[in-house]
C-alpha atoms as a PDB file:
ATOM      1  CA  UNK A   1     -33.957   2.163 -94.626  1.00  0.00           C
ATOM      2  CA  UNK A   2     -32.376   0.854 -91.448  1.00  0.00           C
ATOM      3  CA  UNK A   3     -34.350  -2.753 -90.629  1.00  0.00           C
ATOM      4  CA  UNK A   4     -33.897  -3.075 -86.517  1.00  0.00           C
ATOM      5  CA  UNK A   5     -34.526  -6.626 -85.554  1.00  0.00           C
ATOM      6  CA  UNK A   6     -37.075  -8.098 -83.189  1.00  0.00           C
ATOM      7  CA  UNK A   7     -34.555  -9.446 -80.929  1.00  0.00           C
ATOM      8  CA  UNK A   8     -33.135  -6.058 -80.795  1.00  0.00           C
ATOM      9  CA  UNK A   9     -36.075  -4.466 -80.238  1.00  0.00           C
ATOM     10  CA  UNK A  10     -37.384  -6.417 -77.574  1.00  0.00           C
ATOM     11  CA  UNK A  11     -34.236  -6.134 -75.843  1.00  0.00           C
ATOM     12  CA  UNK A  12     -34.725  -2.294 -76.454  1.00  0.00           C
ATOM     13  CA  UNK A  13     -38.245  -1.491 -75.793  1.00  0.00           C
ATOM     14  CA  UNK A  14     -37.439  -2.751 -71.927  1.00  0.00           C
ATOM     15  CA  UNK A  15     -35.779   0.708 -71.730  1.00  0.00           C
ATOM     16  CA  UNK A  16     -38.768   2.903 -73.149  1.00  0.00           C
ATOM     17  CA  UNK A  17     -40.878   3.837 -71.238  1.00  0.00           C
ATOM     18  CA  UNK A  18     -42.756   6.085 -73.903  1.00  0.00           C
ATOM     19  CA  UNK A  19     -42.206   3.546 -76.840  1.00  0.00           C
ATOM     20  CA  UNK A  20     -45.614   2.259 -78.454  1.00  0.00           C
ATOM     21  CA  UNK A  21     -46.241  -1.460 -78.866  1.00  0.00           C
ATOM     22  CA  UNK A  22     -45.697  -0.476 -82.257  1.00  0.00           C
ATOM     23  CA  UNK A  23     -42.437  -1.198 -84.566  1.00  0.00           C
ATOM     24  CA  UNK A  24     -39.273   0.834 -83.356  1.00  0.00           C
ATOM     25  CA  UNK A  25     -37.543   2.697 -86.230  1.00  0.00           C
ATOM     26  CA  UNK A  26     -34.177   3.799 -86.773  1.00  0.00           C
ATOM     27  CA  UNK A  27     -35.029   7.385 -86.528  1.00  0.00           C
ATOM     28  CA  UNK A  28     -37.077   6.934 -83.261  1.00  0.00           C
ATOM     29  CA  UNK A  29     -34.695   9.347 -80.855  1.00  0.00           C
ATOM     30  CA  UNK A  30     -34.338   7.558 -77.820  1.00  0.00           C
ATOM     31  CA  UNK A  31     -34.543  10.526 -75.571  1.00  0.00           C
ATOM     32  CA  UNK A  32     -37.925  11.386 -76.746  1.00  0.00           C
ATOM     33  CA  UNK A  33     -38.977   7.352 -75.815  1.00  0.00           C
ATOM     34  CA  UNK A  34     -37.927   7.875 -71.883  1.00  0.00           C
ATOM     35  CA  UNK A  35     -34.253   6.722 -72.234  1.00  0.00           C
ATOM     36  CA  UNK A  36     -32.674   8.956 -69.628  1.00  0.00           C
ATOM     37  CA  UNK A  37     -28.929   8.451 -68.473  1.00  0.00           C
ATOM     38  CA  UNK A  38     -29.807   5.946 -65.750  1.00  0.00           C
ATOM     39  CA  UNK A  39     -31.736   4.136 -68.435  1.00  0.00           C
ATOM     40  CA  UNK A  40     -28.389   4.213 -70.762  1.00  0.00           C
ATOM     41  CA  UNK A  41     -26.346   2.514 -68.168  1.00  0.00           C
ATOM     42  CA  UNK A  42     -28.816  -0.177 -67.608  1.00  0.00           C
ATOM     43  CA  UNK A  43     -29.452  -0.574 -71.094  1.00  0.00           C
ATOM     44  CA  UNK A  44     -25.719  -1.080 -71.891  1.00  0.00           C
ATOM     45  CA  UNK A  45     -25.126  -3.382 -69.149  1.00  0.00           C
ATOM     46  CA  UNK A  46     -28.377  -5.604 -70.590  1.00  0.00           C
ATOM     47  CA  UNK A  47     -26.611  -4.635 -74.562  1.00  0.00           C
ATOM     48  CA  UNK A  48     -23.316  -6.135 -73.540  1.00  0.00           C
ATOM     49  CA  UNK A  49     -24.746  -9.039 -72.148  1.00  0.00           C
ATOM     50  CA  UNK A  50     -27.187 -10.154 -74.625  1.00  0.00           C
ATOM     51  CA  UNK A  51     -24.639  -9.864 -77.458  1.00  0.00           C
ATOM     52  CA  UNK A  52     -21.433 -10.205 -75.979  1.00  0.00           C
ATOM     53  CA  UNK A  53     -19.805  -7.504 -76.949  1.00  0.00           C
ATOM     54  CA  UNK A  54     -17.728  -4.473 -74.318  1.00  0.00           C
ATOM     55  CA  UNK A  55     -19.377  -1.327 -75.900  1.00  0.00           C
ATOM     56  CA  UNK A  56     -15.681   0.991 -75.768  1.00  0.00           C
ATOM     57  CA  UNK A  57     -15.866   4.407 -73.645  1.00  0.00           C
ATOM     58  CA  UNK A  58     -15.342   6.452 -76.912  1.00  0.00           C
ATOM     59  CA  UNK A  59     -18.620   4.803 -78.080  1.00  0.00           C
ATOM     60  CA  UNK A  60     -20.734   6.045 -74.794  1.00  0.00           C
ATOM     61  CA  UNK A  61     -21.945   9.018 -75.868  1.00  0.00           C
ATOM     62  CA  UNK A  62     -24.962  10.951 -77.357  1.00  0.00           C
ATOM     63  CA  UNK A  63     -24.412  10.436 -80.567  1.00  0.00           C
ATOM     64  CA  UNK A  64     -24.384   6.529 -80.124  1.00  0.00           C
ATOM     65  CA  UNK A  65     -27.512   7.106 -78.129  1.00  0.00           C
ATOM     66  CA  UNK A  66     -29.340   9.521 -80.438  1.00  0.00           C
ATOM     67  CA  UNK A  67     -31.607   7.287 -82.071  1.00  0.00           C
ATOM     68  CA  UNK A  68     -32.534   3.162 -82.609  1.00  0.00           C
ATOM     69  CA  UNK A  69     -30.737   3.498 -85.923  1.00  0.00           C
ATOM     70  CA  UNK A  70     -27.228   5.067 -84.114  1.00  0.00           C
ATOM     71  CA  UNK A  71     -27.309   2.453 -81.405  1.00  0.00           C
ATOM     72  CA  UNK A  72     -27.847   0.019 -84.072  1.00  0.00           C
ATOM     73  CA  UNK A  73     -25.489   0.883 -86.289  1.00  0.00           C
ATOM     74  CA  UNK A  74     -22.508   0.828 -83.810  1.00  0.00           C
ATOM     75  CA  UNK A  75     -23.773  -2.460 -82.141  1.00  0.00           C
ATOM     76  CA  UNK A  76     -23.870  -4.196 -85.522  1.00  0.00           C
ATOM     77  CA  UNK A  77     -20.120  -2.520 -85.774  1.00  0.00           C
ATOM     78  CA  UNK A  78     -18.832  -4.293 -83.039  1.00  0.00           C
ATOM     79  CA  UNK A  79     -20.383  -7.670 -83.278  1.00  0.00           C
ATOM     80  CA  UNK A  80     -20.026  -9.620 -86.760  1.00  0.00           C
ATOM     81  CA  UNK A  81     -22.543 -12.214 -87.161  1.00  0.00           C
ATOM     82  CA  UNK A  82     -24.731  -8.485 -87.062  1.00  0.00           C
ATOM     83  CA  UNK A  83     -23.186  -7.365 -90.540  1.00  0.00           C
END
């Protein structure tokens, strides 16, 4: 299984509203924790800036967004100490 780090949690559960104060998992959808599309842009804006990275256009989409695990997954892609 997927482990999702604190950091990236915390950084995370700022953007959902829904989300328990229990652990997030990689198969927690997003949508279903209150991340709307307003929440997405702020949430990208806070992403880039915590590990700076530029998340690419082609990356902005629902798939990326699906779940903790898929936003995970393509953050860890674009930022190498992650790996």
């Amino acid at each position: 299984m997927l482990d999702i780090p604190d950091g990236f949690q915390g950084l995370l559960r700022a953007h959902l509203p829904y989300a328990d104060a229990g652990r997030l998992t990689a198969h927690d959808e997003l949508g279903a924790l209150g991340l709307d599309s307003m929440g997405v842009v702020r949430l990208v804006v806070d992403v880039e800036q915590a590990y700076g990275v530029e998340l690419p256009d082609e990356l902005l989409n629902e798939t990326t967004f699906a779940t903790v695990g898929s936003l995970w997954q393509t953050l860890s892609g674009l930022w190498p100490p992650l790996r």
